[in-house]
C-alpha atoms as a PDB file:
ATOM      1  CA  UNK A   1       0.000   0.000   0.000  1.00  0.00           C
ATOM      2  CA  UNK A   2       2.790   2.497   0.766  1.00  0.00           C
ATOM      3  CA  UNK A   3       4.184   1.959  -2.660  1.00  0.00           C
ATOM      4  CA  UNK A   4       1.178   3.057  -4.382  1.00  0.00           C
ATOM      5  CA  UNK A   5       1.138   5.914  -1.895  1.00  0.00           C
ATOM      6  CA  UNK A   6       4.354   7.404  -3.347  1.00  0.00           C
ATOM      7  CA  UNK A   7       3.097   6.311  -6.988  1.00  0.00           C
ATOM      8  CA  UNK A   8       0.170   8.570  -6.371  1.00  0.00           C
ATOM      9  CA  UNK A   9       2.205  11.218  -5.038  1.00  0.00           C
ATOM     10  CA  UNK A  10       4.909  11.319  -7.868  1.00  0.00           C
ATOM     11  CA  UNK A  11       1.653  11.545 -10.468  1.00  0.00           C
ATOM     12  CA  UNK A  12       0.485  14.600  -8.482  1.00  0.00           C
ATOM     13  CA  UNK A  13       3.989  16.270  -7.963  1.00  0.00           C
ATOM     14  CA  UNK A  14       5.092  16.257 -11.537  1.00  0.00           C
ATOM     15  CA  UNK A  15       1.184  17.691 -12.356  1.00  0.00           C
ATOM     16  CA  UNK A  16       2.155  20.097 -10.195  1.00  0.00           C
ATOM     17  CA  UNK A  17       5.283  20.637 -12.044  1.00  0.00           C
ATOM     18  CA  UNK A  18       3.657  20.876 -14.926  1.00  0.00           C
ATOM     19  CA  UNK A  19       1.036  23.364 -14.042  1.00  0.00           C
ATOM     20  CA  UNK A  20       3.685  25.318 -12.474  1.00  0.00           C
ATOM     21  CA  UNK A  21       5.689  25.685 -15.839  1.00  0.00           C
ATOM     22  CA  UNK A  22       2.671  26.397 -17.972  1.00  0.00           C
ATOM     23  CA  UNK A  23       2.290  29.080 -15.842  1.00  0.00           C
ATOM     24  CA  UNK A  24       5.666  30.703 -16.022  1.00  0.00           C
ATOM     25  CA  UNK A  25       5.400  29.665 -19.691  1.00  0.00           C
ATOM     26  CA  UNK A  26       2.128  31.981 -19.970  1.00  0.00           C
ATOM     27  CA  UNK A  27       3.496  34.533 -17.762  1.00  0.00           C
ATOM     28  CA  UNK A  28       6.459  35.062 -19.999  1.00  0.00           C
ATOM     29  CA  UNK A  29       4.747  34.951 -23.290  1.00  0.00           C
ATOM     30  CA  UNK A  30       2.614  37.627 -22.231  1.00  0.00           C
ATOM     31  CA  UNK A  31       4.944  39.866 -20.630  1.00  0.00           C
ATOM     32  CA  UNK A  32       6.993  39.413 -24.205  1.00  0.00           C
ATOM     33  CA  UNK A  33       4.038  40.004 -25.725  1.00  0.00           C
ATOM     34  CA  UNK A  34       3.174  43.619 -23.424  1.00  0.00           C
ATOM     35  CA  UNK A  35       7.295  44.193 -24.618  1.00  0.00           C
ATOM     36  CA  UNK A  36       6.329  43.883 -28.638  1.00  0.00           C
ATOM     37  CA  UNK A  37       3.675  45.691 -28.406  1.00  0.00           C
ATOM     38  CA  UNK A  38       5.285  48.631 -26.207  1.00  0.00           C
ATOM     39  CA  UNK A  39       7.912  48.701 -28.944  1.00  0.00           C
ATOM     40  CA  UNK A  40       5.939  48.625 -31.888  1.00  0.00           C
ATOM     41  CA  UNK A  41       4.202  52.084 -30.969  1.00  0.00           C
ATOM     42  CA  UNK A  42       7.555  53.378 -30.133  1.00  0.00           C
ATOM     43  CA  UNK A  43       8.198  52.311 -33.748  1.00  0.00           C
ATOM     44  CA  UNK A  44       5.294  53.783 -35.100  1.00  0.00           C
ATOM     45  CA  UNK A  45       5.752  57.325 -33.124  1.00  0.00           C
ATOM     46  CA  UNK A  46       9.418  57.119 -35.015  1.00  0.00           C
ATOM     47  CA  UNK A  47       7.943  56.936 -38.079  1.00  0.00           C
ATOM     48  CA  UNK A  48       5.052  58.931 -37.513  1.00  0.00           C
ATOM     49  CA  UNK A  49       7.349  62.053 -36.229  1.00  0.00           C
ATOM     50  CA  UNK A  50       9.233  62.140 -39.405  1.00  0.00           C
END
């Protein structure tokens, strides 16, 4: 019984993993995303101001 105990618990850490690095995953891609975006109008008031 124990050994399916830590079975179970491996499953749910590496979910847990998992979760956690979609997260970061989505974090970054939308704070690189916010950067684009913040530097494409900077590139547009460039070209705009010529």
């Amino acid at each position: 019984m124990g050994e399916l105990k830590g079975v179970a618990q491996y499953e749910i850490d590496m979910l847990k993993e998992k979760l956690h690095a979609k997260a970061l995953h989505r974090r970054n891609v939308y704070f690189m995303k916010k950067e684009v975006e913040r530097e494409t109008q900077e590139l547009k008031k460039l070209l705009n101001s010529r």
